[in-house]
C-alpha atoms as a PDB file:
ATOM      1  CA  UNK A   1      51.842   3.520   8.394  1.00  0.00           C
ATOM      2  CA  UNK A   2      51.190   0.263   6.259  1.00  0.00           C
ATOM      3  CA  UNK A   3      48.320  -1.647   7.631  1.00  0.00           C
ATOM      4  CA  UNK A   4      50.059  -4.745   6.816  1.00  0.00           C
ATOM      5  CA  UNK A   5      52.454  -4.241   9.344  1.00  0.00           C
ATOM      6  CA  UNK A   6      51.558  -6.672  11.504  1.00  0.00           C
ATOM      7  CA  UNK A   7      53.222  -8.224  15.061  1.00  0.00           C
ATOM      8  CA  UNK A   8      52.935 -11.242  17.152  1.00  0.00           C
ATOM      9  CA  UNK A   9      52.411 -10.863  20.840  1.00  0.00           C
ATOM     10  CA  UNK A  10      53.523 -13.945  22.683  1.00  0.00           C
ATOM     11  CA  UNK A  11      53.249 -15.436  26.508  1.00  0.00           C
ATOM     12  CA  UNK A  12      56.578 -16.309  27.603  1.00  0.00           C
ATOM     13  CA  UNK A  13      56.520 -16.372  31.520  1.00  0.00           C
ATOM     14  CA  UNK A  14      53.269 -15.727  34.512  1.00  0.00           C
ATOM     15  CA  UNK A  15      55.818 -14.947  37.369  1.00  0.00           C
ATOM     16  CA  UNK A  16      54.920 -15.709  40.913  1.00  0.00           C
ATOM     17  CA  UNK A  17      51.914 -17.890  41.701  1.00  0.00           C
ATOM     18  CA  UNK A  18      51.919 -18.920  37.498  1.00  0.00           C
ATOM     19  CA  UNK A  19      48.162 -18.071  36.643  1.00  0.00           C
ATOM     20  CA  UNK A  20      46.739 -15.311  34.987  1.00  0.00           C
ATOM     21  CA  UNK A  21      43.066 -14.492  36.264  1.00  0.00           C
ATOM     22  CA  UNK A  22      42.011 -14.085  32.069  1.00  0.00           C
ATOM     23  CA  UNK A  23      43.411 -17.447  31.347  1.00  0.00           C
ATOM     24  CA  UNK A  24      46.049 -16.790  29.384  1.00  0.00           C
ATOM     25  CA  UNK A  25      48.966 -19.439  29.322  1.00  0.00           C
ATOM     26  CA  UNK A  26      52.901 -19.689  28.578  1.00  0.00           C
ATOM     27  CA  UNK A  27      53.020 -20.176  24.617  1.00  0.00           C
ATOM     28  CA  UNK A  28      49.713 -18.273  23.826  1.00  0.00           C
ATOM     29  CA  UNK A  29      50.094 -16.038  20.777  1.00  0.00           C
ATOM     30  CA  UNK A  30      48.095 -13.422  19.271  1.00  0.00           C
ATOM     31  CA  UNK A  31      48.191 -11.576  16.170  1.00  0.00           C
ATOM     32  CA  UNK A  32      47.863  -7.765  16.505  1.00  0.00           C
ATOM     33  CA  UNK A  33      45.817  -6.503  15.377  1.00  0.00           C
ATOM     34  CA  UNK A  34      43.632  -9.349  14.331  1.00  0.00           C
ATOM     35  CA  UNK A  35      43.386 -11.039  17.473  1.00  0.00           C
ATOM     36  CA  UNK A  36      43.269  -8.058  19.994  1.00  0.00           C
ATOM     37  CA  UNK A  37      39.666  -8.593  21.603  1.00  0.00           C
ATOM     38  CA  UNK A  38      41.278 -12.406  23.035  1.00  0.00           C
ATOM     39  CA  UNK A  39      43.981 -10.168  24.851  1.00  0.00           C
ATOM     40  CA  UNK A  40      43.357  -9.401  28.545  1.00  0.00           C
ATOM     41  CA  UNK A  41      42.620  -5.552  28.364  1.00  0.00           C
ATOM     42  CA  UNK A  42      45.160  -4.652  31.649  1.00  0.00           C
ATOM     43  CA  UNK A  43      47.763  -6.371  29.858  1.00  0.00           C
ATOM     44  CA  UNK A  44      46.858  -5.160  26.287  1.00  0.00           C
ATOM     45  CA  UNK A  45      46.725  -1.245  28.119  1.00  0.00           C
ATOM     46  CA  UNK A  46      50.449  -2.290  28.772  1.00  0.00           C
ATOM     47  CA  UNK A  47      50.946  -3.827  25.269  1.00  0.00           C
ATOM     48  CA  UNK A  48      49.543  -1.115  23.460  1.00  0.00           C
ATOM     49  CA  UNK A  49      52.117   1.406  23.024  1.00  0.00           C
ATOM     50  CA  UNK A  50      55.011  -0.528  22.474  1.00  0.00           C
ATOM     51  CA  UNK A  51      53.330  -2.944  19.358  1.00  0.00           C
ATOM     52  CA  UNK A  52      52.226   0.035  17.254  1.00  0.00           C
ATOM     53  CA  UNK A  53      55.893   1.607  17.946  1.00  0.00           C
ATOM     54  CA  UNK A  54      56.957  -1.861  16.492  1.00  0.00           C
ATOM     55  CA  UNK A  55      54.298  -1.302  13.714  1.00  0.00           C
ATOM     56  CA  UNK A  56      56.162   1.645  13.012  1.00  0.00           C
ATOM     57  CA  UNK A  57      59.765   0.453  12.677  1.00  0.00           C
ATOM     58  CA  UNK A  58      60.728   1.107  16.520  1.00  0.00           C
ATOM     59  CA  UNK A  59      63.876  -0.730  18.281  1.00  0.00           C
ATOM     60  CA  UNK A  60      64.508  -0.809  21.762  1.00  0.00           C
ATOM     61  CA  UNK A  61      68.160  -0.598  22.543  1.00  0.00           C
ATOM     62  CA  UNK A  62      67.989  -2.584  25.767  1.00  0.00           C
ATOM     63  CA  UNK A  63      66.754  -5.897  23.819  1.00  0.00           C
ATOM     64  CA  UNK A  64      68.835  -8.559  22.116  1.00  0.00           C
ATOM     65  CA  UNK A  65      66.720  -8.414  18.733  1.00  0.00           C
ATOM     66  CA  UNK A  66      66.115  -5.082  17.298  1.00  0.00           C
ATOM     67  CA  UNK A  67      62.159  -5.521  16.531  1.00  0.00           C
ATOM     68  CA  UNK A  68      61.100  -6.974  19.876  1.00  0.00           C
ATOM     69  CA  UNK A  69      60.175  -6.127  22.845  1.00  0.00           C
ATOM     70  CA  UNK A  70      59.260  -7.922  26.167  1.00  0.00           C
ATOM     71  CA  UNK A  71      56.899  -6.413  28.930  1.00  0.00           C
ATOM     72  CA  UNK A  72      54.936  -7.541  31.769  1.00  0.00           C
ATOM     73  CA  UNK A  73      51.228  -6.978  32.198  1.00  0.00           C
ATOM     74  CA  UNK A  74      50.175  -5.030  35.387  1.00  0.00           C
ATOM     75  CA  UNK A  75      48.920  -7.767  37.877  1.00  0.00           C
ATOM     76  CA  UNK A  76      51.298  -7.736  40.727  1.00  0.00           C
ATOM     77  CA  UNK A  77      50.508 -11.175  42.094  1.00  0.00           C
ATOM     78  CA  UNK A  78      50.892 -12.744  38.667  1.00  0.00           C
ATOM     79  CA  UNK A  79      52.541 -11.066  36.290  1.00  0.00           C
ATOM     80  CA  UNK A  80      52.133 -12.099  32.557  1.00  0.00           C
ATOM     81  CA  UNK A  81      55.315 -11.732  30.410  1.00  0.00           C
ATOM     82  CA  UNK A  82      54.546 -11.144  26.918  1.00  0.00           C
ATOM     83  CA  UNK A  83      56.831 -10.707  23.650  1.00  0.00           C
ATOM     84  CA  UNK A  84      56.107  -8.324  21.021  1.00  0.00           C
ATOM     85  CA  UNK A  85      57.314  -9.053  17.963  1.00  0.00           C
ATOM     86  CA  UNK A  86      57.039  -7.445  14.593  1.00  0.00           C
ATOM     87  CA  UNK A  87      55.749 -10.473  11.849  1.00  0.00           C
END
């Protein structure tokens, strides 16, 4: 794997109440892997697996553009959507 492969995760949505507990906000974006200590590390356990598969060259079927992906982090009460997104 290239270590310039590089992606952009990105805050789209908090669902339910609309506040994250780390702070993050709708329109927050991070490079990976540059900026992955300002990532709340539930969410980034979540994140994890599916940016390095993007790293890689990975599509997900079930999206509209073949290198993204969108997930939600694991807080029930306020979920954070983010977008993964190979730069």
């Amino acid at each position: 794997m290239s270590e310039d492969k590089k992606v952009t995760i990105e805050v789209v949505d908090i669902q339910e109440a609309g506040t994250c507990n780390f702070g993050h906000k709708v329109g927050d974006k991070f490079s990976y892997p540059e900026d992955r200590g300002n990532i709340c590390s539930a969410a980034f356990h979540v994140i994890y697996p599916y940016a390095m598969a993007i790293r890689m060259g990975a599509s997900f079927p079930w999206e509209e553009e073949s290198e993204t992906v969108t997930i939600c982090c694991p807080d029930y009460k306020n979920p954070v959507v983010f977008k993964i997104t190979k730069e």
